[in-house]
Protein backbone atom coordinates (compact mmCIF):
# COMPACT_ATOMS: atom_id res chain seq x y z
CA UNK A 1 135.65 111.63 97.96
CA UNK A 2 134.29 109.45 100.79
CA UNK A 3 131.58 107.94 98.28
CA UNK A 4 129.90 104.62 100.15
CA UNK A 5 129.57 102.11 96.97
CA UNK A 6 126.53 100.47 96.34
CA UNK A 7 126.32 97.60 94.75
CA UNK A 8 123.09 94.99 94.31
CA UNK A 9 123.56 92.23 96.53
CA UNK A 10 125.20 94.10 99.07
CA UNK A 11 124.94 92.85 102.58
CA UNK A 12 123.24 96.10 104.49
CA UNK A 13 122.78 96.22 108.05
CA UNK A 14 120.01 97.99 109.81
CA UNK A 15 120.09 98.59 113.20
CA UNK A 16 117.43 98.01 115.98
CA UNK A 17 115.39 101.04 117.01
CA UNK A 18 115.50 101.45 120.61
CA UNK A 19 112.82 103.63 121.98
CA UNK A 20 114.86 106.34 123.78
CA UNK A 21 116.85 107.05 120.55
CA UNK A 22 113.71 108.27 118.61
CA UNK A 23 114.42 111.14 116.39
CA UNK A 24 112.80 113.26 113.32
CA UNK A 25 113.56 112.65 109.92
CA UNK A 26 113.94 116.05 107.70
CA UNK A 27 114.55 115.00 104.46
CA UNK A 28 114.29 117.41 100.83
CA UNK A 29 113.88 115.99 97.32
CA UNK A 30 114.27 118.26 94.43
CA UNK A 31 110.57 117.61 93.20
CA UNK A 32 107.14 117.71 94.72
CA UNK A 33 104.58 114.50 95.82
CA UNK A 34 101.77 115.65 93.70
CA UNK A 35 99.48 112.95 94.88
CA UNK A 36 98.93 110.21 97.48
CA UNK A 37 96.70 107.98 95.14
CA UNK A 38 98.95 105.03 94.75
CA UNK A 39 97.67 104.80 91.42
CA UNK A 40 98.53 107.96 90.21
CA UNK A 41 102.00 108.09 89.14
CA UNK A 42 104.16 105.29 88.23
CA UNK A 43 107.20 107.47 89.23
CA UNK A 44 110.40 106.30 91.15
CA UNK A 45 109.99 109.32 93.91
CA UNK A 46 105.98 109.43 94.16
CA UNK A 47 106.21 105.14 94.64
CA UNK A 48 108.92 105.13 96.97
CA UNK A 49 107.35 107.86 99.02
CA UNK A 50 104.39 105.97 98.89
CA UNK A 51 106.00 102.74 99.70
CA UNK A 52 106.83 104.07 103.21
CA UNK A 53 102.69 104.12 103.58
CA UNK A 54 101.17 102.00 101.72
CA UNK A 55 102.31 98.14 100.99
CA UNK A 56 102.03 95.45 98.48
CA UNK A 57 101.96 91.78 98.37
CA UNK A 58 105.68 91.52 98.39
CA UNK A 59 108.32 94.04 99.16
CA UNK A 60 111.76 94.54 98.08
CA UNK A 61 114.58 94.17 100.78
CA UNK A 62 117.56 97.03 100.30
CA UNK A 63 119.50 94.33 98.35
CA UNK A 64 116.34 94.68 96.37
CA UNK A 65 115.65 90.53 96.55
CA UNK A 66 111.78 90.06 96.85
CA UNK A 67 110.18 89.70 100.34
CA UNK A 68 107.09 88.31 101.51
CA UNK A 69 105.13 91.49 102.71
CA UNK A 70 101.05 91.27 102.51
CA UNK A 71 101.18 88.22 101.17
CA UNK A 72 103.12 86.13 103.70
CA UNK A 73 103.80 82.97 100.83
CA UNK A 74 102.78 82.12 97.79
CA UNK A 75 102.82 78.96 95.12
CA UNK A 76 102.26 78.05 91.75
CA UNK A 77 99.32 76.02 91.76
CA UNK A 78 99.01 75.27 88.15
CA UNK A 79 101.03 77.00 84.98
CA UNK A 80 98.75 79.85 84.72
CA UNK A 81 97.96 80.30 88.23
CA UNK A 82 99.70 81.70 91.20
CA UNK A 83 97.87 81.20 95.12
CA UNK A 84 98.94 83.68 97.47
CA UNK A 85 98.18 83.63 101.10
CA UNK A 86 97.45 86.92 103.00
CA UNK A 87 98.82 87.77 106.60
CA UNK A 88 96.33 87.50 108.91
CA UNK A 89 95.86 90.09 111.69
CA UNK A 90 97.11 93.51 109.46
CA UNK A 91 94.77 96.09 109.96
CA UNK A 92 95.06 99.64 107.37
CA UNK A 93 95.19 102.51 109.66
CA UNK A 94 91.71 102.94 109.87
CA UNK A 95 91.83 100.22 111.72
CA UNK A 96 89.88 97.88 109.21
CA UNK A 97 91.32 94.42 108.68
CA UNK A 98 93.08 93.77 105.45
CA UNK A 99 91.11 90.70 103.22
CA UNK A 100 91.12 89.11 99.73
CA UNK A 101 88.24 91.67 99.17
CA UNK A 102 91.09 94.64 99.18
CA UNK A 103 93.19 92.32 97.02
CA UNK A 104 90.03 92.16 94.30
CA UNK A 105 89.41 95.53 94.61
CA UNK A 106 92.94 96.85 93.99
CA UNK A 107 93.15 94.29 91.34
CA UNK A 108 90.34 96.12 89.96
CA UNK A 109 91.15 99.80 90.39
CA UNK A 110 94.78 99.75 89.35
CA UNK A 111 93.88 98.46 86.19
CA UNK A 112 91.21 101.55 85.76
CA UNK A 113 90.81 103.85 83.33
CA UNK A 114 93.25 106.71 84.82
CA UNK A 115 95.71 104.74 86.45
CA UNK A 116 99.18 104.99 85.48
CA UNK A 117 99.88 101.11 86.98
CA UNK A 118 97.81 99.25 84.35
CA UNK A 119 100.30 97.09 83.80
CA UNK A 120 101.30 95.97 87.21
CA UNK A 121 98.71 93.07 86.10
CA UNK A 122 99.37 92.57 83.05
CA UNK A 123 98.79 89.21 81.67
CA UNK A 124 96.28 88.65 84.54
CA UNK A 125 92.76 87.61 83.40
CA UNK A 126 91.47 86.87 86.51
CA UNK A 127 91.51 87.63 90.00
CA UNK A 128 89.69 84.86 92.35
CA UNK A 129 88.92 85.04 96.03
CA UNK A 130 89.39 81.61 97.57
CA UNK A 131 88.76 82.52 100.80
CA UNK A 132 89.10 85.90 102.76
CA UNK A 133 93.18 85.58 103.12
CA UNK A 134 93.97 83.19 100.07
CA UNK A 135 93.75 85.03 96.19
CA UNK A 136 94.52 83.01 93.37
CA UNK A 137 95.68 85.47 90.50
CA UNK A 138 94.86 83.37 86.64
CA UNK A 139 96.64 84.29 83.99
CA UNK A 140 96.31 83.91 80.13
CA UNK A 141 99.79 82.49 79.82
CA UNK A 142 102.62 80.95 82.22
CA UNK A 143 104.35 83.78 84.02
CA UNK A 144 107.31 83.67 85.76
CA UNK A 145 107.97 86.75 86.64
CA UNK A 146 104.10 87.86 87.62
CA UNK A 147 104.78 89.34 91.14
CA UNK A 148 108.23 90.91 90.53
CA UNK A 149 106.43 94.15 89.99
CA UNK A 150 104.38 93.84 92.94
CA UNK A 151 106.46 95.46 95.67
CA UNK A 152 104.89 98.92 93.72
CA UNK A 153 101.24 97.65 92.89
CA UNK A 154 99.70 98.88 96.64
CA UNK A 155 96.72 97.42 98.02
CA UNK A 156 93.94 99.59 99.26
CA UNK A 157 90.86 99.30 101.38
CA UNK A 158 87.75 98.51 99.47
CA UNK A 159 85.95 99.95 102.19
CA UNK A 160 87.47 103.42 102.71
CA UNK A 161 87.87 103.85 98.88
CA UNK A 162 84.39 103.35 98.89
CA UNK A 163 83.48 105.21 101.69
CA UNK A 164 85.39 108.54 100.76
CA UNK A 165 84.21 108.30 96.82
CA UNK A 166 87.66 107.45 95.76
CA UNK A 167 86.95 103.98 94.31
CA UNK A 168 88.99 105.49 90.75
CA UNK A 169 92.19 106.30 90.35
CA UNK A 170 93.14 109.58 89.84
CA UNK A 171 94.52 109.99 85.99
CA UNK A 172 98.03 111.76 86.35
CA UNK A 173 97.39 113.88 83.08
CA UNK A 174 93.92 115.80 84.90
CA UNK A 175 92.97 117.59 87.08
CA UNK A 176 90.01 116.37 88.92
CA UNK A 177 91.07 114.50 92.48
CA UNK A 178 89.76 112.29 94.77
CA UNK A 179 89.65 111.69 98.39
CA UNK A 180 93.00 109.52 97.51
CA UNK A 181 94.84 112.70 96.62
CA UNK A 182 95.28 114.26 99.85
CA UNK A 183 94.54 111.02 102.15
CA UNK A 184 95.89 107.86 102.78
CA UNK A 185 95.22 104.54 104.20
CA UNK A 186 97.92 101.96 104.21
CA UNK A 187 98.67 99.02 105.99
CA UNK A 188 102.32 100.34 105.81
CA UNK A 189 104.90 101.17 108.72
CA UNK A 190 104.07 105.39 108.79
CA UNK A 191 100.69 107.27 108.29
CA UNK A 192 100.45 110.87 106.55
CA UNK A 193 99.70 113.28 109.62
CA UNK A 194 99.86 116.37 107.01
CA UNK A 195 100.28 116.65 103.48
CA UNK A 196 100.06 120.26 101.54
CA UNK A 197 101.23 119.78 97.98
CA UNK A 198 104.38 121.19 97.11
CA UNK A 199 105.34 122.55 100.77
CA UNK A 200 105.59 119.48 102.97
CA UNK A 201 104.60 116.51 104.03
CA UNK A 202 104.75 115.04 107.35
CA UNK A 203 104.45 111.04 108.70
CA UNK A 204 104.52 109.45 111.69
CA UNK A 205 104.92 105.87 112.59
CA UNK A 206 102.06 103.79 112.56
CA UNK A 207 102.01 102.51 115.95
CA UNK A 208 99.95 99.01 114.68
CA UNK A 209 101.91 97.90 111.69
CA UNK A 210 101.85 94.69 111.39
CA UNK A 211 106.28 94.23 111.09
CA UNK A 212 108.57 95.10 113.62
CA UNK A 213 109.73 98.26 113.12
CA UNK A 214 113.51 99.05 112.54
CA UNK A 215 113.83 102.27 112.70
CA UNK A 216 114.17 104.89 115.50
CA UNK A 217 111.74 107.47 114.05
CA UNK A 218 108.67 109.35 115.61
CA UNK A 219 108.08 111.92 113.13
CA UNK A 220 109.48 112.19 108.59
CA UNK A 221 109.16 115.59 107.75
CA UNK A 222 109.64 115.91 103.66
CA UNK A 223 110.35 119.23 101.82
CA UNK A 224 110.34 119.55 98.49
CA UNK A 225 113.23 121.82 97.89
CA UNK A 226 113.51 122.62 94.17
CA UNK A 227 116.65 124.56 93.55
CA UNK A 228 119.96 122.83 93.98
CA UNK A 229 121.68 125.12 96.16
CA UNK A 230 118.80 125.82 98.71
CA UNK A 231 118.88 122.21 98.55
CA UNK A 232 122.75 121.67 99.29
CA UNK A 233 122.80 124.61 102.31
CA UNK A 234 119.92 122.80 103.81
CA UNK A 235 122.00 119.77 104.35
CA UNK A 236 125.10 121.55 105.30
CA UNK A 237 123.43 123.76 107.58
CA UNK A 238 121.23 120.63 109.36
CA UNK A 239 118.32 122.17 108.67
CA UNK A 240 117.47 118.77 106.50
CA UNK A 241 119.00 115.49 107.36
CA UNK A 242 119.14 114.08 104.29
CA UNK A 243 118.84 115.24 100.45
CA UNK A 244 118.49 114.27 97.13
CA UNK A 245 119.77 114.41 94.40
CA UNK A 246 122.74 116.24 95.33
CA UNK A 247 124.43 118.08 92.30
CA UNK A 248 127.54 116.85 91.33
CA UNK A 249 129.37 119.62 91.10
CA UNK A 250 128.43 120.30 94.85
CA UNK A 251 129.46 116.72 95.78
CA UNK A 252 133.07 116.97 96.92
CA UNK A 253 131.75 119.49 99.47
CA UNK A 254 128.96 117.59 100.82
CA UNK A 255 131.60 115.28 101.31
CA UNK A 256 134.30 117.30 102.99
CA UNK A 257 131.58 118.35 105.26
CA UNK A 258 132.35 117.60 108.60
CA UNK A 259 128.64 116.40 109.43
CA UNK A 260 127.64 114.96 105.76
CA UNK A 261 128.75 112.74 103.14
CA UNK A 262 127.83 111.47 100.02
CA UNK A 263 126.54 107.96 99.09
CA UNK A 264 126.93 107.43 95.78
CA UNK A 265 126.43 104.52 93.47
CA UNK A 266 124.68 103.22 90.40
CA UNK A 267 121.56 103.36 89.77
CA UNK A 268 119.19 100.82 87.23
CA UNK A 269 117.78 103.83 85.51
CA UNK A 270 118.26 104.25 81.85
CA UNK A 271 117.84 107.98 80.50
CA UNK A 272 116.98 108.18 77.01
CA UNK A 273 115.39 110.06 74.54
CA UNK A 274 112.40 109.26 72.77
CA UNK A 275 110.48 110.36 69.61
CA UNK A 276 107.43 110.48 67.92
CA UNK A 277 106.98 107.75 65.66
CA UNK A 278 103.24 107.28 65.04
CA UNK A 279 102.03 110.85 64.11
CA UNK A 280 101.98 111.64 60.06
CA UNK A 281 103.01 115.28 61.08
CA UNK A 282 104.98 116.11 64.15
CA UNK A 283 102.67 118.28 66.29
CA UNK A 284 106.22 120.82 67.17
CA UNK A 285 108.02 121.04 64.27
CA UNK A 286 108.28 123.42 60.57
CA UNK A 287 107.97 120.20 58.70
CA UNK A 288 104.63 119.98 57.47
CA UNK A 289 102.45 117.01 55.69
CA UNK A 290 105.18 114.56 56.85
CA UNK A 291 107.12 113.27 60.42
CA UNK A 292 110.83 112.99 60.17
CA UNK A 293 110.80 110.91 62.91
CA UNK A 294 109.00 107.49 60.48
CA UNK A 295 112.58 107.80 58.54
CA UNK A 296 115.48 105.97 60.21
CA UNK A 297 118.09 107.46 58.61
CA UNK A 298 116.33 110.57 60.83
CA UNK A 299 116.63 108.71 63.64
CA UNK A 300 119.94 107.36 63.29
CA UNK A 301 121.28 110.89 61.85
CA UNK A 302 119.66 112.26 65.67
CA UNK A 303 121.71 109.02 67.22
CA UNK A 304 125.28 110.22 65.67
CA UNK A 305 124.67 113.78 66.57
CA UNK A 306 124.53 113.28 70.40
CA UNK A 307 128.46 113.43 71.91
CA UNK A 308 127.38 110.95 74.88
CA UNK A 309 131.03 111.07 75.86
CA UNK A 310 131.38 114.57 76.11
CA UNK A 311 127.85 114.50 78.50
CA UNK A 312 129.35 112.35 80.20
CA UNK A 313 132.27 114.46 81.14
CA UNK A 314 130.94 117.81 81.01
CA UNK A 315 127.30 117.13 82.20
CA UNK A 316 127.72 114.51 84.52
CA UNK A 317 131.52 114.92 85.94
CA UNK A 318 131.97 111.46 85.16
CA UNK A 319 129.06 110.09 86.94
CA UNK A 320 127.29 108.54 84.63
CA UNK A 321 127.37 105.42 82.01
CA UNK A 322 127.22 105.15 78.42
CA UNK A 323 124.52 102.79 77.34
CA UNK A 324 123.67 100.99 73.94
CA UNK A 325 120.78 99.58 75.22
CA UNK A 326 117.35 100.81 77.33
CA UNK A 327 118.30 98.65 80.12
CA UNK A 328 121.05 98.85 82.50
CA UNK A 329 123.62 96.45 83.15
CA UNK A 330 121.97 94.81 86.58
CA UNK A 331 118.97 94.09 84.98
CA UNK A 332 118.19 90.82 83.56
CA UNK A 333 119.51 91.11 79.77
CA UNK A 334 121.00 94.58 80.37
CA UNK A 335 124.71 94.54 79.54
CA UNK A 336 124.72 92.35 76.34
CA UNK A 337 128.02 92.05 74.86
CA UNK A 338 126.33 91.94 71.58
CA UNK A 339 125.03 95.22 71.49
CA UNK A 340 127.39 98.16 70.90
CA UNK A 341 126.46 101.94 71.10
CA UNK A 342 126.30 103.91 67.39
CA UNK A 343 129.46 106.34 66.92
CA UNK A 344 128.92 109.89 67.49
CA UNK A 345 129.76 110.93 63.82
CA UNK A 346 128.46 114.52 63.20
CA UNK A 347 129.27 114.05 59.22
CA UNK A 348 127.48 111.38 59.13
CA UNK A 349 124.57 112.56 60.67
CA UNK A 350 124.37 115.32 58.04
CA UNK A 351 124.48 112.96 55.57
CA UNK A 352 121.94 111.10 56.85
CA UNK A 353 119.84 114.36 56.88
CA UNK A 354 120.54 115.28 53.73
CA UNK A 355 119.67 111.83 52.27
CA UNK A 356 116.23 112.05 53.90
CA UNK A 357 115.04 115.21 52.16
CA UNK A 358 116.59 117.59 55.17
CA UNK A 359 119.86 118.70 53.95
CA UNK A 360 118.91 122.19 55.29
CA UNK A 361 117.93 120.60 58.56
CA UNK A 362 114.32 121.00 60.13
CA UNK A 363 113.03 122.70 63.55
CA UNK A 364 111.77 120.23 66.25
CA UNK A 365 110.24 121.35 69.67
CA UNK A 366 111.70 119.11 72.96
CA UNK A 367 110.17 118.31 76.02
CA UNK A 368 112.50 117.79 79.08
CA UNK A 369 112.03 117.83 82.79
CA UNK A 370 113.90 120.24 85.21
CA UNK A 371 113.61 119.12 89.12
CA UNK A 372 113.19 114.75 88.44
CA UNK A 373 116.61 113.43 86.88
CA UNK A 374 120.16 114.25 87.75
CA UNK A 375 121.29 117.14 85.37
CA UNK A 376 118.44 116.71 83.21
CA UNK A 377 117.51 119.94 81.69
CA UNK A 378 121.76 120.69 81.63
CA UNK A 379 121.27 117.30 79.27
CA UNK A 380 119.16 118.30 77.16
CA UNK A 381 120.51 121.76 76.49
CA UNK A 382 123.19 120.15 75.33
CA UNK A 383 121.69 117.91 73.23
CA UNK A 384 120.00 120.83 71.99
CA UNK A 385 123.24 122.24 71.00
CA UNK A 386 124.85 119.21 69.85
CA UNK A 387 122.02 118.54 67.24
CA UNK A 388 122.53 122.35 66.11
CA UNK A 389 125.76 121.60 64.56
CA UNK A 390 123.80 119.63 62.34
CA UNK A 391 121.55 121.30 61.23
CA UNK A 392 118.78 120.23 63.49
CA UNK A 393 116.75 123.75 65.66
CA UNK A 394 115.32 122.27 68.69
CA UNK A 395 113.02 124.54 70.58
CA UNK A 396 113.09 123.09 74.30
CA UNK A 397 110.58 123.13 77.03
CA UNK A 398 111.71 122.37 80.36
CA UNK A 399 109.65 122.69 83.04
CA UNK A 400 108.56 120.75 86.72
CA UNK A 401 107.89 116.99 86.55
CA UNK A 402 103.95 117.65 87.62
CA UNK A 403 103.65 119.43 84.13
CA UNK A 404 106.02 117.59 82.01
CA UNK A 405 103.98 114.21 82.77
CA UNK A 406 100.85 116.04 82.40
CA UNK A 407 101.84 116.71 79.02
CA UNK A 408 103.83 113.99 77.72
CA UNK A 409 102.16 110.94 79.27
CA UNK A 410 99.22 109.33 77.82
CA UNK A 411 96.71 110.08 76.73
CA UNK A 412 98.06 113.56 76.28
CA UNK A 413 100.89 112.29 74.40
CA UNK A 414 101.50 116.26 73.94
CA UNK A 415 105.00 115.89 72.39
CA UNK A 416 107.53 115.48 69.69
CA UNK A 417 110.72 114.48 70.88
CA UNK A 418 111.29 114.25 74.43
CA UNK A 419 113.71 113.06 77.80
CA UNK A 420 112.87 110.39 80.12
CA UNK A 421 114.12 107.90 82.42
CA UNK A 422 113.55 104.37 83.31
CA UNK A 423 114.08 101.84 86.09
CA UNK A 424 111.89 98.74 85.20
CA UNK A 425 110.21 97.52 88.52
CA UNK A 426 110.82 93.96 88.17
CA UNK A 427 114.69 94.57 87.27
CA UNK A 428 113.11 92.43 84.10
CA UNK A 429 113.85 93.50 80.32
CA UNK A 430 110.49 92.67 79.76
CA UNK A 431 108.85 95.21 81.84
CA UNK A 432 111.06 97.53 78.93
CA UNK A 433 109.88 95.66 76.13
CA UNK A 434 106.42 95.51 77.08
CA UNK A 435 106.22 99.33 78.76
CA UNK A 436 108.26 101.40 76.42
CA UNK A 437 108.67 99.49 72.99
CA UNK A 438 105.17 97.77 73.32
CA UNK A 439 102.65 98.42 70.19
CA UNK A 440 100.40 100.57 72.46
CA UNK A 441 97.29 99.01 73.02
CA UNK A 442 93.98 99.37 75.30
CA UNK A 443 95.48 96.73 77.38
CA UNK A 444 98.08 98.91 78.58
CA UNK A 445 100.59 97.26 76.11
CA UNK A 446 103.11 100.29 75.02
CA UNK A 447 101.44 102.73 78.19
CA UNK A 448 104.84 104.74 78.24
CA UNK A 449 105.79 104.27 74.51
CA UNK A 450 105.08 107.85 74.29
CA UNK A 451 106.42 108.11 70.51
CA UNK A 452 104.33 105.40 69.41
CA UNK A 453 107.15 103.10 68.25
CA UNK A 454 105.91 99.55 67.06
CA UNK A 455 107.36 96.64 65.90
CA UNK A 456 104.77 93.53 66.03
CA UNK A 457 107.88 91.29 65.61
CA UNK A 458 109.15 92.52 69.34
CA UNK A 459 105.53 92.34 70.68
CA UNK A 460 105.47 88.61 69.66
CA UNK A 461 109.06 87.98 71.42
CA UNK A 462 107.89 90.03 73.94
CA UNK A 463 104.73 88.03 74.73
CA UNK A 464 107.11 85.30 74.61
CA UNK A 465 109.52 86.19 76.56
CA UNK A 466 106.58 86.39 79.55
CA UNK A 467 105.71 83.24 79.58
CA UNK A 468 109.10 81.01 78.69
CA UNK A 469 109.87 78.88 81.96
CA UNK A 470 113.79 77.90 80.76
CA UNK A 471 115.85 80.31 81.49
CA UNK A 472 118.35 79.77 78.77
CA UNK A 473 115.70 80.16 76.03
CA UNK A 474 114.13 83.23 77.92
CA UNK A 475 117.76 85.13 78.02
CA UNK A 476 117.91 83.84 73.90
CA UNK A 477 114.46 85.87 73.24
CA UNK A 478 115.23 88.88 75.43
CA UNK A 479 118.56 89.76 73.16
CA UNK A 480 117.06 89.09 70.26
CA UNK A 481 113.97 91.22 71.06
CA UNK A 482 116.70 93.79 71.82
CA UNK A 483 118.38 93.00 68.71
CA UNK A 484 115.47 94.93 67.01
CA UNK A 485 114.72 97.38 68.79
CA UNK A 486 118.50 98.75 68.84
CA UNK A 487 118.36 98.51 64.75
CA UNK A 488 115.13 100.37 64.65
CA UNK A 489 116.32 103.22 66.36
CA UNK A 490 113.27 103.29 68.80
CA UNK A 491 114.35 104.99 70.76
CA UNK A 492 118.31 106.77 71.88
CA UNK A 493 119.23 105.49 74.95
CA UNK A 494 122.09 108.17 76.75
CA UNK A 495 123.35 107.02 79.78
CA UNK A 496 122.87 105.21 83.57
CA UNK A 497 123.13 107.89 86.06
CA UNK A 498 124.33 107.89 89.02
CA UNK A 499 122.57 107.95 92.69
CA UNK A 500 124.11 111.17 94.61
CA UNK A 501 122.28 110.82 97.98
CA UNK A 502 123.77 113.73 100.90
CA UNK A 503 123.12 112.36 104.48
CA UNK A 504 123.73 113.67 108.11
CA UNK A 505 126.14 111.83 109.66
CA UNK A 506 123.93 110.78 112.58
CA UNK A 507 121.18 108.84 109.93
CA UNK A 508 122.28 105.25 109.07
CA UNK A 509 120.47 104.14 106.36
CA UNK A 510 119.95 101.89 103.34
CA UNK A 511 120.29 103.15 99.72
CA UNK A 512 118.63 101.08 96.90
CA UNK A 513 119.83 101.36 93.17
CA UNK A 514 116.22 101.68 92.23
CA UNK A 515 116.80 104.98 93.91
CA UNK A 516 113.45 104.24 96.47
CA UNK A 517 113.97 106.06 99.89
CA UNK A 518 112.57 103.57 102.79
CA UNK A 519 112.46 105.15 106.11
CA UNK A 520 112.41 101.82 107.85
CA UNK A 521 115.77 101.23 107.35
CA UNK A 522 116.75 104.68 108.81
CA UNK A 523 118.23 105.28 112.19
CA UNK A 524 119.28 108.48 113.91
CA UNK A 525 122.11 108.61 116.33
């Protein structure tokens, strides 16, 4: 196959929009934009879509290196505080003129009761307006990494939040909207024209962005198109110029395609699968008075079941990576030698059963998405089958992304055991650490540690590994704090997958391995 590699650090080149070249982008992704709150969903697909609208203090180029974006510099004025200096001159698309006051105020709001970004300021006691383009962000410890999440945390006007009533986020597991939901007002390089939920939604440039623009584009038309072969004859027939995730066993003909290929690479998403730790019964299971799940030789017997080679090969076609660990290699600690992956040993997994009390196995209900991962409910079927040869019934519920976070996400926490995938914004192990193995907290500490794992010995390395300045010691803390986690069981990491984007052959673009789709880098010949 014609795959184009990606690899982080990657020179790409974008070229020069030239106004009689201006096309329309027609592009499909396999689930739906539920919501244009910014706040709403701290999903891959909803913040990348988002990010093409909406902007944040810094940006991340296609190499993903950090950019100045609404903040044109910044500095460390003292350990635990960080100045940064706004643009001047960048207006939303109302037309209002962006000011610290917008900083405070989505400072405020994304760390609301309902939004799913709490922890974008984590850390963060205090947000100070110096004057009306300087911020100074305080903080309750050194931080080195503060802003490397910040490409994601959006700012928003103060005064057309306030205006429209939408001054609070809308919570991603409700159903009561705001103004945000079906409106938007960025500072960003397009503006939503229409948006109908589930259908499509349709940009256009925003003729007053602050950047130069880079693209040749006068109109982005998005389609959610949910089934995989719809999908795949859309892009083969050019009735979409671009799609994603393209199937894998429907890649090789993308790519023999005369007008598309492929562009495949890896991605810094770890899927795993998680389980409820913190319940004293599971709410989907026939064990009663008791939750399997608190006994590691459970967890580990769940661990040995799972064939990840054989997913690997049958589920993914070879497109995908074994992982020990919840981070991918790419990600700063991901790829520690010292961490190996537990055997798949089926024997021993039954022994491990049988040695907790469940020789006869037990019944467990699973949660899995069917339209947001690559292959994911064919992964969990057959980790549903795998875990039947010991023993273990699992009843699975797949279903569309907009209910599967509605149920599983706090504070529904509405599951037992349960698929999901990560790509930690700052390409940080702590943003793992602190997200998904965190003791969780009304802070936001542990927000998507939907099993309620907790280990106050990796929250204290973890607060740690925040603040420490020397990199050497940092690194030291991070694979230790990993060093737990992995003997706990906490969680089962599976595998990185792998980005299957189909293009047109007349779009140039750029494709990220955080798997975000920026229409500023696109071009149409």
């Amino acid at each position: 196959m014609r795959f184009k590699s990606l690899l982080i650090g990657a020179a790409i080149a974008v070229a020069v929009a030239l106004p009689g070249q201006a096309k329309e982008l027609r592009f499909a992704f396999q689930g739906d934009l539920k919501s244009l709150d910014p706040y709403n969903l701290n999903e891959t697909f909803t913040l990348g879509f988002l990010g093409n609208i909406y902007e944040g203090l810094t940006r991340r180029s296609p190499d993903l290196s950090i950019e100045p974006a609404l903040a044109e510099s910044w500095s460390i004025e003292e350990p635990t505080r960080w100045r940064f200096n706004l643009r001047k001159g960048v207006k939303f698309q109302d037309g209002t003129e962006l000011t610290a006051d917008d900083v405070l105020f989505s400072a405020d709001r994304v760390r609301a009761d309902g939004s799913d970004l709490k922890t974008r300021l984590a850390g963060v006691v205090d947000v100070i307006k110096v004057d009306d383009h300087t911020v100074d962000f305080v903080t309750d410890a050194p931080n080195p990494i503060l802003h490397a999440e910040w490409s994601t945390w959006y700012i928003m006007s103060k005064a057309w939040a306030e205006k429209n009533g939408a001054t609070k986020p809308q919570a991603a597991t409700g159903n009561e909207e705001n103004y945000a939901t079906r409106h938007a007002n960025g500072t960003g390089p397009f503006m939503i024209e229409t948006h109908e939920v589930g259908v499509r939604t349709v940009a256009v440039p925003n003729p007053n962005w602050w950047d130069k623009a880079t693209h040749n584009l006068t109109k982005v038309t998005f389609t959610q198109i949910a089934a995989d072969p719809t999908r795949v004859a859309a892009l083969l027939s050019g009735e979409v110029d671009m799609a994603y995730p393209i199937p894998l066993q429907d890649q090789a003909r993308v790519d023999a395609n005369p007008g598309t290929r492929v562009l495949a690479g890896p991605e810094l998403r770890t899927i795993f699968l998680g389980m409820d730790q913190f319940r004293d019964e599971l709410l989907y299971s026939n064990i009663k008075g008791k939750n399997p799940f608190k006994d590691h030789r459970v967890r580990e017997a769940f661990f040995r079941a799972i064939d990840i080679e054989a997913i690997k090969a049958k589920v993914m076609r070879g497109n995908s990576q074994p992982s020990a660990m919840m981070v991918a290699p790419g990600v700063q600690g991901g790829g520690d030698p010292r961490f190996t992956r537990l055997g798949y040993d089926p024997d021993k997994s039954k022994a491990l059963l049988a040695e907790a009390g469940y020789a006869d196995g037990f019944e467990v209900g699973m949660d899995c998405p069917n339209d947001r991962y690559v292959n994911d409910e064919q992964i969990c079927l057959a980790v549903v089958s795998m875990l039947a040869k010991v023993g273990i019934k699992v009843n699975l519920n797949a279903q569309p992304k907009a209910l599967y976070f509605k149920k599983i996400l706090a504070p529904s926490l509405d599951t037992s055991f349960y698929l999901l995938g990560w790509t930690p914004g700052s390409f940080d192990s702590w943003n793992v650490l602190y997200n998904i193995h965190g003791c969780p907290d009304e802070s936001g500490k542990g927000k998507f540690n939907l099993g309620g794992y907790c280990n106050p010995k990796v929250d204290e390395l973890t607060a740690k590994v925040l603040s420490e300045t020397d990199a050497d010691k940092r690194a030291k803390m991070v694979s230790d704090a990993w060093a737990m986690t992995i003997e706990d069981i906490s969680h089962i990491p599976l595998h990185q997958q792998a980005l299957s984007w189909g293009v047109s052959n007349k779009v140039e673009l750029a494709q990220r391995a955080d798997n975000e789709f920026h229409w500023r880098h696109v071009t149409i010949k």
